[in-house]
C-alpha atoms as a PDB file:
ATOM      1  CA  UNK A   1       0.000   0.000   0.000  1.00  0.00           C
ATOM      2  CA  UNK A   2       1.473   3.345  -0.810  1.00  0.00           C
ATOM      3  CA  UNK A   3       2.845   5.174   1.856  1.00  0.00           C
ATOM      4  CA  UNK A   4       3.218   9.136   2.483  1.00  0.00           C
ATOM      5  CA  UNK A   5       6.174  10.596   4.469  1.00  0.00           C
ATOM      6  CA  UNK A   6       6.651  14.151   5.319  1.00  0.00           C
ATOM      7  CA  UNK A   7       9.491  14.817   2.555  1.00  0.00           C
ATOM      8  CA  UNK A   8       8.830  11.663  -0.183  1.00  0.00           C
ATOM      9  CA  UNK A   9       6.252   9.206  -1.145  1.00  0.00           C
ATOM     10  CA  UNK A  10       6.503   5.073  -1.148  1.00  0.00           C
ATOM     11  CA  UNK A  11       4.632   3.222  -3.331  1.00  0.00           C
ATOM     12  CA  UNK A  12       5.516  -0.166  -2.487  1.00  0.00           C
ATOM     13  CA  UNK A  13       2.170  -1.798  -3.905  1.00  0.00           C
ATOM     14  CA  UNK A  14       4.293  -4.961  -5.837  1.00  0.00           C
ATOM     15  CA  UNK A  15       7.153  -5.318  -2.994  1.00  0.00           C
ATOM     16  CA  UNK A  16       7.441  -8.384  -1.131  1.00  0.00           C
ATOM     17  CA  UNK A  17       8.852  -6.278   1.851  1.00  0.00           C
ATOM     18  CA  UNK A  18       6.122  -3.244   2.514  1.00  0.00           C
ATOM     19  CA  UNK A  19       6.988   0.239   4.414  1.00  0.00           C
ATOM     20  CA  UNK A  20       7.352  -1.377   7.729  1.00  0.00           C
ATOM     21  CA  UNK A  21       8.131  -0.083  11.647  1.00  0.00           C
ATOM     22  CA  UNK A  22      11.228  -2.108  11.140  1.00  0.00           C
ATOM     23  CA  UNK A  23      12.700  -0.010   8.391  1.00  0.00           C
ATOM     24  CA  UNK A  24      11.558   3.173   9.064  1.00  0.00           C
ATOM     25  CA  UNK A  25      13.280   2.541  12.590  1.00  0.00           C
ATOM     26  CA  UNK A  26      16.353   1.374  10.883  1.00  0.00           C
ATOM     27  CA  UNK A  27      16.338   4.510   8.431  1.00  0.00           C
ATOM     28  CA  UNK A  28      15.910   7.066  11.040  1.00  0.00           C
ATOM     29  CA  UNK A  29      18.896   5.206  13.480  1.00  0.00           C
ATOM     30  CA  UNK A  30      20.900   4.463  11.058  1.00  0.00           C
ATOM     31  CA  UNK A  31      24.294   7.352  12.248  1.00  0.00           C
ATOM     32  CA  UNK A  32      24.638   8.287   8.385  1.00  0.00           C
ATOM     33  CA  UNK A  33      24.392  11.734   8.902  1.00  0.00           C
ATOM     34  CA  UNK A  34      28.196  12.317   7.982  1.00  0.00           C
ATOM     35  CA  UNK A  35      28.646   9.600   5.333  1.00  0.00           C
ATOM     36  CA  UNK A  36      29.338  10.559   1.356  1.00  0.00           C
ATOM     37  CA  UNK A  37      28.667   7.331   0.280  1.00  0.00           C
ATOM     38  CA  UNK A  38      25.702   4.915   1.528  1.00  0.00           C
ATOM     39  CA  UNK A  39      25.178   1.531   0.389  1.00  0.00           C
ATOM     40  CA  UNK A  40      21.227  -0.188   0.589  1.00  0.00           C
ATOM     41  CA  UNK A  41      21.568  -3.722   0.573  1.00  0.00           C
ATOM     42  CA  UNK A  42      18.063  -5.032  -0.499  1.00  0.00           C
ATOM     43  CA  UNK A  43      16.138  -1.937  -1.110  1.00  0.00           C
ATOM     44  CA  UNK A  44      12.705  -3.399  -1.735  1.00  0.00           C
ATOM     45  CA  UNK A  45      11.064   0.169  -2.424  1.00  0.00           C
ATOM     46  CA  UNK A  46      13.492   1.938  -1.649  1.00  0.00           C
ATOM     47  CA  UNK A  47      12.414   3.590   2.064  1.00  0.00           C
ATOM     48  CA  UNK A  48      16.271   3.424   3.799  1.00  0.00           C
ATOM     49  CA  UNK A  49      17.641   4.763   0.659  1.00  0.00           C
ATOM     50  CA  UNK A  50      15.295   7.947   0.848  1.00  0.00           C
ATOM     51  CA  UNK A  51      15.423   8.381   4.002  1.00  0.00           C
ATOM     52  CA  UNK A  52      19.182   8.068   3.828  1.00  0.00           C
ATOM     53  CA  UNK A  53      18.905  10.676   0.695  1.00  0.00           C
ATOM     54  CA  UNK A  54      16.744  12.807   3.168  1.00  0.00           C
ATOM     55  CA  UNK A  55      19.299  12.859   6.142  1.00  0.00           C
ATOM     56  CA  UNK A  56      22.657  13.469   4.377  1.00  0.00           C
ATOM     57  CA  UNK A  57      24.514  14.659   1.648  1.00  0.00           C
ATOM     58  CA  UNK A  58      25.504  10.845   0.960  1.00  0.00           C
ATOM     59  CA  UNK A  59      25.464   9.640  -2.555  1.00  0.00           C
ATOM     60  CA  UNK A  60      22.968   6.045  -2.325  1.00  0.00           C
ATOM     61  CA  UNK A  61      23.808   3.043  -4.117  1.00  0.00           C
ATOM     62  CA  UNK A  62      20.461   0.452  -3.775  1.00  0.00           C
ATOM     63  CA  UNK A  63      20.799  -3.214  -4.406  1.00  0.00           C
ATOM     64  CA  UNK A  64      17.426  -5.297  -5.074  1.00  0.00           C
ATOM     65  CA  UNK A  65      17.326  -8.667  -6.665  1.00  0.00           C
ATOM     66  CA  UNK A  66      13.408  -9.338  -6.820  1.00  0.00           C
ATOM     67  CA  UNK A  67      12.156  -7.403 -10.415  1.00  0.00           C
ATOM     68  CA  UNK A  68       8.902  -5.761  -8.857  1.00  0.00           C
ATOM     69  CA  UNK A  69      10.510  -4.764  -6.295  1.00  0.00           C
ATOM     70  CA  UNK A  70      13.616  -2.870  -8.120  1.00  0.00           C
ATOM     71  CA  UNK A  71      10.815  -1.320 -10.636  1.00  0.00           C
ATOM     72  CA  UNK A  72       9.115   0.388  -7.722  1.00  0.00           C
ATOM     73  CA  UNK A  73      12.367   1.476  -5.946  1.00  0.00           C
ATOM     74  CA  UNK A  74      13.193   3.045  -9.242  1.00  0.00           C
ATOM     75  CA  UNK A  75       9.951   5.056  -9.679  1.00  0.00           C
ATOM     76  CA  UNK A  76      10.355   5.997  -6.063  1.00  0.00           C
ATOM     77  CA  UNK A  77      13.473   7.057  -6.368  1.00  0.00           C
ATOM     78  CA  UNK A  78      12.669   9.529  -9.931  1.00  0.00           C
ATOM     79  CA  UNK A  79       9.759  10.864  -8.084  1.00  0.00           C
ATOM     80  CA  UNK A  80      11.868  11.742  -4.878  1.00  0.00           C
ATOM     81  CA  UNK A  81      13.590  15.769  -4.317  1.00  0.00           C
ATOM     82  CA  UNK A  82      17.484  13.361  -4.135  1.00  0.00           C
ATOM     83  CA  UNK A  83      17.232  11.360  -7.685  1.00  0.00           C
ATOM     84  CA  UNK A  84      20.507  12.757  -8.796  1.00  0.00           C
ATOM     85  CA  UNK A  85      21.806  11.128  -5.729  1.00  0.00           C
ATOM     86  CA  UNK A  86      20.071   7.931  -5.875  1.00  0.00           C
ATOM     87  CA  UNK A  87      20.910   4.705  -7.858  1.00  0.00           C
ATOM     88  CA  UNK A  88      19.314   1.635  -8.212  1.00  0.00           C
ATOM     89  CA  UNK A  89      20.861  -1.341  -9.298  1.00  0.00           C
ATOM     90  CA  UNK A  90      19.100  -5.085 -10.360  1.00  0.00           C
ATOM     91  CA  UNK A  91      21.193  -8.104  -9.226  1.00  0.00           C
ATOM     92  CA  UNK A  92      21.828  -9.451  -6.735  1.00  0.00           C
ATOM     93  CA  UNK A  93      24.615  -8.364  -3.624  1.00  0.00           C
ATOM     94  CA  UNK A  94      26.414 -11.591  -4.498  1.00  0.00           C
ATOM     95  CA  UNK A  95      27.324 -10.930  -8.041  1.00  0.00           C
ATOM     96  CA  UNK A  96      27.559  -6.301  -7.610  1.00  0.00           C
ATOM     97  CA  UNK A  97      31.123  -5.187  -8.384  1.00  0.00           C
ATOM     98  CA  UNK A  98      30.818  -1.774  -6.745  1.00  0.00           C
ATOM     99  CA  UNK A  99      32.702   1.425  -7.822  1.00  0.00           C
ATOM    100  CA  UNK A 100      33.229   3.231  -5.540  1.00  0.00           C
ATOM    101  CA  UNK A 101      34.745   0.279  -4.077  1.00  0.00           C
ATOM    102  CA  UNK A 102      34.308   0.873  -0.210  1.00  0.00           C
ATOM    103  CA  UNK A 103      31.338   2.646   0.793  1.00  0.00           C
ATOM    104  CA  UNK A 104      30.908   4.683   4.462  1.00  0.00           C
ATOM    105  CA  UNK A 105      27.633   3.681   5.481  1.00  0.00           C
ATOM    106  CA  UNK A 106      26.143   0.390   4.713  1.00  0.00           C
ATOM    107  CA  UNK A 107      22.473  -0.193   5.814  1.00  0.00           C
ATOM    108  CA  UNK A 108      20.538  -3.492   5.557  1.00  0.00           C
ATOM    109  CA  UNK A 109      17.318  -4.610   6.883  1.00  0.00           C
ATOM    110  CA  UNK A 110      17.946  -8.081   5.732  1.00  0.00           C
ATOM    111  CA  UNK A 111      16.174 -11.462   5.233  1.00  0.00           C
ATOM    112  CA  UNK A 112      16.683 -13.532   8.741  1.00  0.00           C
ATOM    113  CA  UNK A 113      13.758 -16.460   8.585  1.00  0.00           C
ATOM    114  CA  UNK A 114      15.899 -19.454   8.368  1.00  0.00           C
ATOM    115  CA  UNK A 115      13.281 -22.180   8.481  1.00  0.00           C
ATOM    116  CA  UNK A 116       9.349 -22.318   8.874  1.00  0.00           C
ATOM    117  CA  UNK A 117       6.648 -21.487   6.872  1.00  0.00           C
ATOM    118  CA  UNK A 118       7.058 -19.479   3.023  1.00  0.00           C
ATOM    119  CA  UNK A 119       5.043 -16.931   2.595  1.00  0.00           C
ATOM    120  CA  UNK A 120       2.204 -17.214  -0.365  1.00  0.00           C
ATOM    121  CA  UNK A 121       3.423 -14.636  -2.529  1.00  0.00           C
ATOM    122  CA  UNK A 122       7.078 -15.588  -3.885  1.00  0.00           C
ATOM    123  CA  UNK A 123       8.564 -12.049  -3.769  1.00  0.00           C
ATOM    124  CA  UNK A 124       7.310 -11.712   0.489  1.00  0.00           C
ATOM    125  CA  UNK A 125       8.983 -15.077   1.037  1.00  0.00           C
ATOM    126  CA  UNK A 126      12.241 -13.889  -0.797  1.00  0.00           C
ATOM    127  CA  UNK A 127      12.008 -10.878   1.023  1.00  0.00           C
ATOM    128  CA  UNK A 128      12.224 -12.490   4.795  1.00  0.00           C
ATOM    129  CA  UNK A 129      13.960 -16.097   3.960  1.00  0.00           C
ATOM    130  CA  UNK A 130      17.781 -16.195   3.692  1.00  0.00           C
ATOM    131  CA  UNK A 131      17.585 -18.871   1.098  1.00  0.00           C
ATOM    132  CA  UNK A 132      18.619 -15.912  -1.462  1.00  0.00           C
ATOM    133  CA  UNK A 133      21.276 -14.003   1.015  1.00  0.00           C
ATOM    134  CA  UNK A 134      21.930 -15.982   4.292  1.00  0.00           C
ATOM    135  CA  UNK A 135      24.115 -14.449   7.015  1.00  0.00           C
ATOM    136  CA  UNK A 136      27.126 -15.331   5.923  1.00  0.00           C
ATOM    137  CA  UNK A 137      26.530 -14.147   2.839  1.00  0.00           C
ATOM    138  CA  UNK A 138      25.330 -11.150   3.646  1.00  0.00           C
ATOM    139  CA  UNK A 139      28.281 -10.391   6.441  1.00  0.00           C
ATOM    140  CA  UNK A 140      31.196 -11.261   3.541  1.00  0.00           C
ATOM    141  CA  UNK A 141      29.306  -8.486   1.560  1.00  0.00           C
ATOM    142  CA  UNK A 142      29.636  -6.482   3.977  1.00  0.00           C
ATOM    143  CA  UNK A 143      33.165  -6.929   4.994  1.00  0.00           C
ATOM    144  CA  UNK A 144      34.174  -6.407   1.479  1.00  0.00           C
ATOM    145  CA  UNK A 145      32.274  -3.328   0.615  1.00  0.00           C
ATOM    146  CA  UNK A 146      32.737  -1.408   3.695  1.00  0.00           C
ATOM    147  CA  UNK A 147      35.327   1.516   3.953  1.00  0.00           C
ATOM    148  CA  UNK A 148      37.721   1.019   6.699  1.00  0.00           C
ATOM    149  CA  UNK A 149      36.584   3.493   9.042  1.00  0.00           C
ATOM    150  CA  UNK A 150      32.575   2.840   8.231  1.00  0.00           C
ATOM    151  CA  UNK A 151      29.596   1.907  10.156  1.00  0.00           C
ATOM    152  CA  UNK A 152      26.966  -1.049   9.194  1.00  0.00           C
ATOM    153  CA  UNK A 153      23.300  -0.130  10.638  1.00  0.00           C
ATOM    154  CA  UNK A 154      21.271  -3.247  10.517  1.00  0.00           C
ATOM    155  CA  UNK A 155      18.009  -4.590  12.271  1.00  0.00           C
ATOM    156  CA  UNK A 156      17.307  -7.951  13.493  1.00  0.00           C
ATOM    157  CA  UNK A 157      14.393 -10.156  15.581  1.00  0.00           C
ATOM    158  CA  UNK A 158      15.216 -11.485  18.586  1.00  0.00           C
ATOM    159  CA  UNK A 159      15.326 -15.598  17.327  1.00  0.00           C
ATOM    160  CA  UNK A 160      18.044 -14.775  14.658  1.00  0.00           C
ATOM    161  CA  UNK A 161      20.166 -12.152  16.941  1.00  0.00           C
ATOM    162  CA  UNK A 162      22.365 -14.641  18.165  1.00  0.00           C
ATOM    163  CA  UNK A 163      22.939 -16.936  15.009  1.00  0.00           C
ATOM    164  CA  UNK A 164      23.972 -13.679  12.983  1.00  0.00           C
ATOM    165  CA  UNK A 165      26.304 -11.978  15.922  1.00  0.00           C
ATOM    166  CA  UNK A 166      28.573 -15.702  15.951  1.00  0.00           C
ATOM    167  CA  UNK A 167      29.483 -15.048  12.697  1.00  0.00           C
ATOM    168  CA  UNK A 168      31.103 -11.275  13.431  1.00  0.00           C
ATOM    169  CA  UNK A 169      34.794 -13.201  13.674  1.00  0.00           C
ATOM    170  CA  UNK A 170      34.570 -15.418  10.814  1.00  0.00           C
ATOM    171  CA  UNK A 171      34.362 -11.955   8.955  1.00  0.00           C
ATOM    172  CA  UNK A 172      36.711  -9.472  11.106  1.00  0.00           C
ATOM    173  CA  UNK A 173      33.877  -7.754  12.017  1.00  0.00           C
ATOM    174  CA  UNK A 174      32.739  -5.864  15.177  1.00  0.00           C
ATOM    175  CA  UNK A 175      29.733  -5.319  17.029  1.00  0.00           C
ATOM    176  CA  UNK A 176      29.764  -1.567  17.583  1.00  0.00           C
ATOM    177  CA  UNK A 177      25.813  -0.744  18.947  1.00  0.00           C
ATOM    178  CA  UNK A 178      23.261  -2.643  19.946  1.00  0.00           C
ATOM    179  CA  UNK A 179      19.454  -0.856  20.946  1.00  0.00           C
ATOM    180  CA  UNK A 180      17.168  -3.431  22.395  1.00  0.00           C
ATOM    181  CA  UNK A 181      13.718  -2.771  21.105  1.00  0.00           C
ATOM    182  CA  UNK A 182      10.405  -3.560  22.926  1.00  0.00           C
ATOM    183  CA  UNK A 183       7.188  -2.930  20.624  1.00  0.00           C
ATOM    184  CA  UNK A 184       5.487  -1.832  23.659  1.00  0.00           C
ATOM    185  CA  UNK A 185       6.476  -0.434  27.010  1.00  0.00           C
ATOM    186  CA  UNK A 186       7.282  -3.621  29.678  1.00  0.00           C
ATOM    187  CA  UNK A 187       6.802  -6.281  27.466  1.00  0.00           C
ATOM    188  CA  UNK A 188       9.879  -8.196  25.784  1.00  0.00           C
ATOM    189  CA  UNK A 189      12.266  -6.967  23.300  1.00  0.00           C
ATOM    190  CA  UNK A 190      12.049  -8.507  20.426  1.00  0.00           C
ATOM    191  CA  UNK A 191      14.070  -6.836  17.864  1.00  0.00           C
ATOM    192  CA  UNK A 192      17.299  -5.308  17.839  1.00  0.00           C
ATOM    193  CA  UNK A 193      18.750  -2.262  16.126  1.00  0.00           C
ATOM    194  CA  UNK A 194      22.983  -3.072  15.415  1.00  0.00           C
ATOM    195  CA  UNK A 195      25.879  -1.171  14.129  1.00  0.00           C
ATOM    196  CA  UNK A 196      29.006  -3.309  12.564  1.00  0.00           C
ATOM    197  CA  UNK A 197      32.411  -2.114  11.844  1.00  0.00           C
ATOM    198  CA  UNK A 198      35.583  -3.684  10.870  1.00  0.00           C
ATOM    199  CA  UNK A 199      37.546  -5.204  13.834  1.00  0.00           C
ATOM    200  CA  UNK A 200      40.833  -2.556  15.050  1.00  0.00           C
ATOM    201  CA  UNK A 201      43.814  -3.899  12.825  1.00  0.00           C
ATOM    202  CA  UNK A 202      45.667  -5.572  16.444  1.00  0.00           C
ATOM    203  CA  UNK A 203      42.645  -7.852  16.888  1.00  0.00           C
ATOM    204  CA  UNK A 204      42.636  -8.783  13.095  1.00  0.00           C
ATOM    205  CA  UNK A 205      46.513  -9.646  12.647  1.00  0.00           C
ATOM    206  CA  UNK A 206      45.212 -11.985  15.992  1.00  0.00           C
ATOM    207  CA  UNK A 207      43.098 -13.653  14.570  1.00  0.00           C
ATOM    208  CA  UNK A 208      44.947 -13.984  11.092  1.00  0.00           C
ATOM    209  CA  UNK A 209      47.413 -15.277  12.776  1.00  0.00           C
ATOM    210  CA  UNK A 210      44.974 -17.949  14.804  1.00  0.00           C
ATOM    211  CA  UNK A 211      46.910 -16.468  18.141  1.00  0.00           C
ATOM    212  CA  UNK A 212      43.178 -16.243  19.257  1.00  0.00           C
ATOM    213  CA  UNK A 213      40.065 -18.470  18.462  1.00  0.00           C
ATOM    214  CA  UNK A 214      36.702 -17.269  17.695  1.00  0.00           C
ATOM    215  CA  UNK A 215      35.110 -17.303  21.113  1.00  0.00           C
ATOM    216  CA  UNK A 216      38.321 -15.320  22.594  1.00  0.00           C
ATOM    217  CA  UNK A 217      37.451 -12.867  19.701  1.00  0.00           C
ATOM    218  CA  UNK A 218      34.093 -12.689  20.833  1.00  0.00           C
ATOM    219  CA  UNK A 219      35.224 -12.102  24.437  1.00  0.00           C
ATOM    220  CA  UNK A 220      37.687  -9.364  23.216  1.00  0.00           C
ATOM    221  CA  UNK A 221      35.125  -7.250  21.275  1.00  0.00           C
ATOM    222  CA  UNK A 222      32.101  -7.530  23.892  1.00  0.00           C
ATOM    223  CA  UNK A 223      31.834  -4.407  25.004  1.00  0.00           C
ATOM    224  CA  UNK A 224      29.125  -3.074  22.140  1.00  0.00           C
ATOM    225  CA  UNK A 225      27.494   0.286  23.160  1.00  0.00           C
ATOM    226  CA  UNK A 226      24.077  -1.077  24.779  1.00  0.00           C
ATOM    227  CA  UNK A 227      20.571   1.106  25.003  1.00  0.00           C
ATOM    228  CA  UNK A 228      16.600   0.117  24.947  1.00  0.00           C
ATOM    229  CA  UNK A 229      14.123   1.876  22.911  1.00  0.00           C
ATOM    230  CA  UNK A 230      10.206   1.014  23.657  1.00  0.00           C
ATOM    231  CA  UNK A 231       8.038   1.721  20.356  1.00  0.00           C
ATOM    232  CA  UNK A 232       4.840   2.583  22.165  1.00  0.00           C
ATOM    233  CA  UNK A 233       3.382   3.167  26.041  1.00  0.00           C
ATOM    234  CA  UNK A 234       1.156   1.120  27.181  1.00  0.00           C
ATOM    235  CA  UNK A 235      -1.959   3.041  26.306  1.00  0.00           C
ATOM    236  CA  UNK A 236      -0.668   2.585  22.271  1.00  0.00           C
ATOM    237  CA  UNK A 237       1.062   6.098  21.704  1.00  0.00           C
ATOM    238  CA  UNK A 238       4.176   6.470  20.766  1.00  0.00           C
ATOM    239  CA  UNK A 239       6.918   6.973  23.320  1.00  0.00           C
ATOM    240  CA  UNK A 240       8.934  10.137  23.031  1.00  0.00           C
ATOM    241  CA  UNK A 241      11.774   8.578  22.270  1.00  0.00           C
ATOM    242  CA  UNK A 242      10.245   7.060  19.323  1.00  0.00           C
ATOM    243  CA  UNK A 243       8.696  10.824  18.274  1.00  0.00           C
ATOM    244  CA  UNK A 244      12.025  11.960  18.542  1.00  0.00           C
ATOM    245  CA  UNK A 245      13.644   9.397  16.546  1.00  0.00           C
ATOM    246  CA  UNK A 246      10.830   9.707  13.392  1.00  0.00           C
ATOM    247  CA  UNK A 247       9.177  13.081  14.010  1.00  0.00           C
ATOM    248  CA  UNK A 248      11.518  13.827  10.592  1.00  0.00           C
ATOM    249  CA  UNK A 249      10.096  11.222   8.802  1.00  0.00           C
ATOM    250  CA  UNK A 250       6.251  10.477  10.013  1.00  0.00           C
ATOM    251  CA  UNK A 251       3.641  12.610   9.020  1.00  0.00           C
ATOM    252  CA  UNK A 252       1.323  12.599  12.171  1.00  0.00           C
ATOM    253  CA  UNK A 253       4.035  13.333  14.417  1.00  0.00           C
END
């Protein structure tokens, strides 16, 4: 269903991923502010990337694979106030040679369903199974694309949290941020807000040099940056740290 922001318009009628509290939380986290160069790794309609274009200078590079989905991100993007700095490309993450070749700010809501039930529609299933970018996948993507000194701004749920952080070492990367994320106000978190970088250059010759295994690695780089963020009170407004965080982007608020 097509969706109205304050500064753009969404029309993500044929995506398999709709506008979602997800993304729009991711887009608005997301510390971009500063980057020139902003990679969106499975755009769907495009929402990160405009709101990306919307809260920087950044030049956005968006990679979809499903071919509804890269359609709409394309009209989105040509009817947006940033296309000049907005480019969509069709393939998938796997097979994009990028150029630049390092980008500052990578941001990724990804696919992180594993197992259980497909969706109906083929492009929604694509859209939240890993069979077409699993973790690992996804994480030597990022390790190869991102600049040396950049930041990675993903969200996850709760179940598939702890399967993606093991990975971090097998890729030299580090868990920066984590916000917890409650959809309402006392009850359980169940989605997470992350920031990645690339591990400091001592821990990496470690580790090249297997001087440290993966769990020491783990231990060595635990000491993320850790906040909570609660979506809505429990009478169904938002709280004010979730006003704060969109009152840019939402249109009631």
């Amino acid at each position: 269903m097509p969706f109205t922001f304050k500064q753009f318009h969404i029309d993500d009628s044929h995506c398999g991923m709709p506008v979602s509290t997800d993304g729009v939380l991711l887009g608005a986290w997301a510390k971009l502010t500063q980057a020139r160069t902003v990679l969106d790794i499975g755009a769907g309609s495009g929402l990160l990337s405009l709101m990306a274009a919307q809260r920087s200078q950044a030049y956005i590079t968006a990679i979809e694979l499903d071919d509804d989905a890269i359609k709409a991100c394309q009209h989105n993007f040509n009817a947006s106030l940033w296309s000049e700095r907005l480019m969509a490309h069709h393939c998938a993450i796997q097979d994009f040679i990028a150029d630049p070749l390092s980008f500052e700010h990578i941001i990724c809501n990804p696919p992180y369903f594993t197992n259980g039930p497909q969706a109906l529609s083929a492009s929604r299933s694509a859209a939240r199974h890993t069979d077409t970018l699993n973790f690992d996948e996804l994480l030597s993507a990022i390790k190869k694309l991102l600049s040396q000194t950049g930041t990675a701004s993903l969200i996850l749920p709760s179940v598939s949290l702890q399967s993606f952080l093991t990975l971090l070492p097998r890729h030299q990367l580090n868990l920066q941020q984590i916000v917890d994320v409650a959809s309402v106000e006392g009850k359980s978190v169940n989605r997470h807000l992350i920031s990645l970088n690339h591990v400091p250059s001592k821990l990496d010759s470690l580790k090249a040099a297997d001087q440290i295994d993966a769990a020491e690695t783990v231990d060595a780089l635990s000491s993320p940056r850790h906040s909570h963020l609660d979506i809505r009170t429990k009478t169904g407004q938002y709280t004010n740290m979730m006003r704060e965080l969109t009152e840019d982007f939402y249109l009631k608020l």
